[in-house]
Protein backbone atom coordinates (compact mmCIF):
# COMPACT_ATOMS: atom_id res chain seq x y z
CA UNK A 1 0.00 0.00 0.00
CA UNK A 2 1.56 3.29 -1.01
CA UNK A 3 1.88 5.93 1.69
CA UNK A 4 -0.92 8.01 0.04
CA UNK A 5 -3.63 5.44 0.35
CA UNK A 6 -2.78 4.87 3.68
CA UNK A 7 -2.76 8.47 4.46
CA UNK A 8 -6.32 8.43 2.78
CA UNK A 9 -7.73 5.85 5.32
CA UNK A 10 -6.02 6.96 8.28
CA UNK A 11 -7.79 10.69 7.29
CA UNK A 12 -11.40 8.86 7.09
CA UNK A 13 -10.97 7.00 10.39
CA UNK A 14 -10.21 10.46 12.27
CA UNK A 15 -12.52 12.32 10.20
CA UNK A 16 -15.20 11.81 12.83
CA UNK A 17 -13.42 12.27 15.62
CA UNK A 18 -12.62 16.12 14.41
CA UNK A 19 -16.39 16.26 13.30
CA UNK A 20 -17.60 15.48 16.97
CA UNK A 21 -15.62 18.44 17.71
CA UNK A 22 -17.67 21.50 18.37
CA UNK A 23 -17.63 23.78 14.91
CA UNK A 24 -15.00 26.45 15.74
CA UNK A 25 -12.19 23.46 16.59
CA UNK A 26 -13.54 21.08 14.14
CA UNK A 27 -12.88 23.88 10.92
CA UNK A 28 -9.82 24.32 12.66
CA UNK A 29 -8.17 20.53 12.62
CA UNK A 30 -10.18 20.09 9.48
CA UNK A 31 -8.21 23.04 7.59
CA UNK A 32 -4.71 22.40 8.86
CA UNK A 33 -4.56 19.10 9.46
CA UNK A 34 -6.83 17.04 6.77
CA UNK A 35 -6.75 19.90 4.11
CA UNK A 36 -3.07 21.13 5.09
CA UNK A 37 -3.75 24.84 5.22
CA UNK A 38 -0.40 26.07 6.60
CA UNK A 39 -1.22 28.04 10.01
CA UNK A 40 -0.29 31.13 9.60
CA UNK A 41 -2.19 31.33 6.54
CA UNK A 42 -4.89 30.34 8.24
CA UNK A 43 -4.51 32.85 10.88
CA UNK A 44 -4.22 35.77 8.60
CA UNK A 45 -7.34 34.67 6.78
CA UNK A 46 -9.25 34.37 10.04
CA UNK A 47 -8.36 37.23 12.06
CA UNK A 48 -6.08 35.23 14.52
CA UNK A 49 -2.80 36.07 16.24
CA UNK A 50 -0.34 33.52 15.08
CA UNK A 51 0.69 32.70 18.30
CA UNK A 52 -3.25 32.01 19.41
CA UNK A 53 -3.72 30.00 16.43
CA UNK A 54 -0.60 27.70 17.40
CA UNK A 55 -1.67 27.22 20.80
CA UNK A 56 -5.60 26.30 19.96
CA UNK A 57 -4.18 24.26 17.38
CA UNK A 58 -2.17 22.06 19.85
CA UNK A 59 -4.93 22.37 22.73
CA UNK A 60 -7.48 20.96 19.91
CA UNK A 61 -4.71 18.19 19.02
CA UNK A 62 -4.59 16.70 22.76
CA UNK A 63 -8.49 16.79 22.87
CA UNK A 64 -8.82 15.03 19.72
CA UNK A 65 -5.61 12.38 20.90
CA UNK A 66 -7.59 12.14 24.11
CA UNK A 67 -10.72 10.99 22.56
CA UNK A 68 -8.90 8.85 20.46
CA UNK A 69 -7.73 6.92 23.02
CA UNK A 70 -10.47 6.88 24.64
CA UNK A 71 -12.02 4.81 22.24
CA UNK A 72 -9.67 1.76 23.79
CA UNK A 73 -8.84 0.08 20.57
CA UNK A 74 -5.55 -1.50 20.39
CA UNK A 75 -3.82 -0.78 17.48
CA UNK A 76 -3.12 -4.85 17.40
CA UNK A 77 -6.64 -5.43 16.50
CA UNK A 78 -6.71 -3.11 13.95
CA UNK A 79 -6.76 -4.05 9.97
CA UNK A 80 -6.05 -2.50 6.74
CA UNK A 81 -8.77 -3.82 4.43
């Protein structure tokens, strides 16, 4: 499997994760993460210091790690179909 398709599926599995975000975080992770806006692009098209953008960015990160592993799968019974 070539490192694109597997970016692709990793992508839809966290897809809803981000989307139970609430909207303001979700657009966020959504825009830099899964549609790779860089961040300070995305800063100076929203209005946002840099440096605010950075830190909600990570803070929104851990939340979204968090309820990842809260979901208690082990990455052992995982397949790539």
């Amino acid at each position: 499997m070539n490192k694109n398709a597997l970016t692709s599926r990793v992508f839809i599995c966290v897809i809803p994760f981000i989307s139970a975000l609430p909207e303001e975080p979700a657009a966020i992770l959504l825009d830099i993460d899964i549609n790779g806006e860089a961040q300070k692009a995305y800063a100076q098209k929203n209005a946002i210091p840099y440096s605010t953008l950075k830190s909600k960015v990570k803070k929104k990160r851990k939340i979204l790690k968090q309820m990842f592993n809260g979901c208690a799968i082990s990455p052992s019974t995982l397949k790539v179909i």
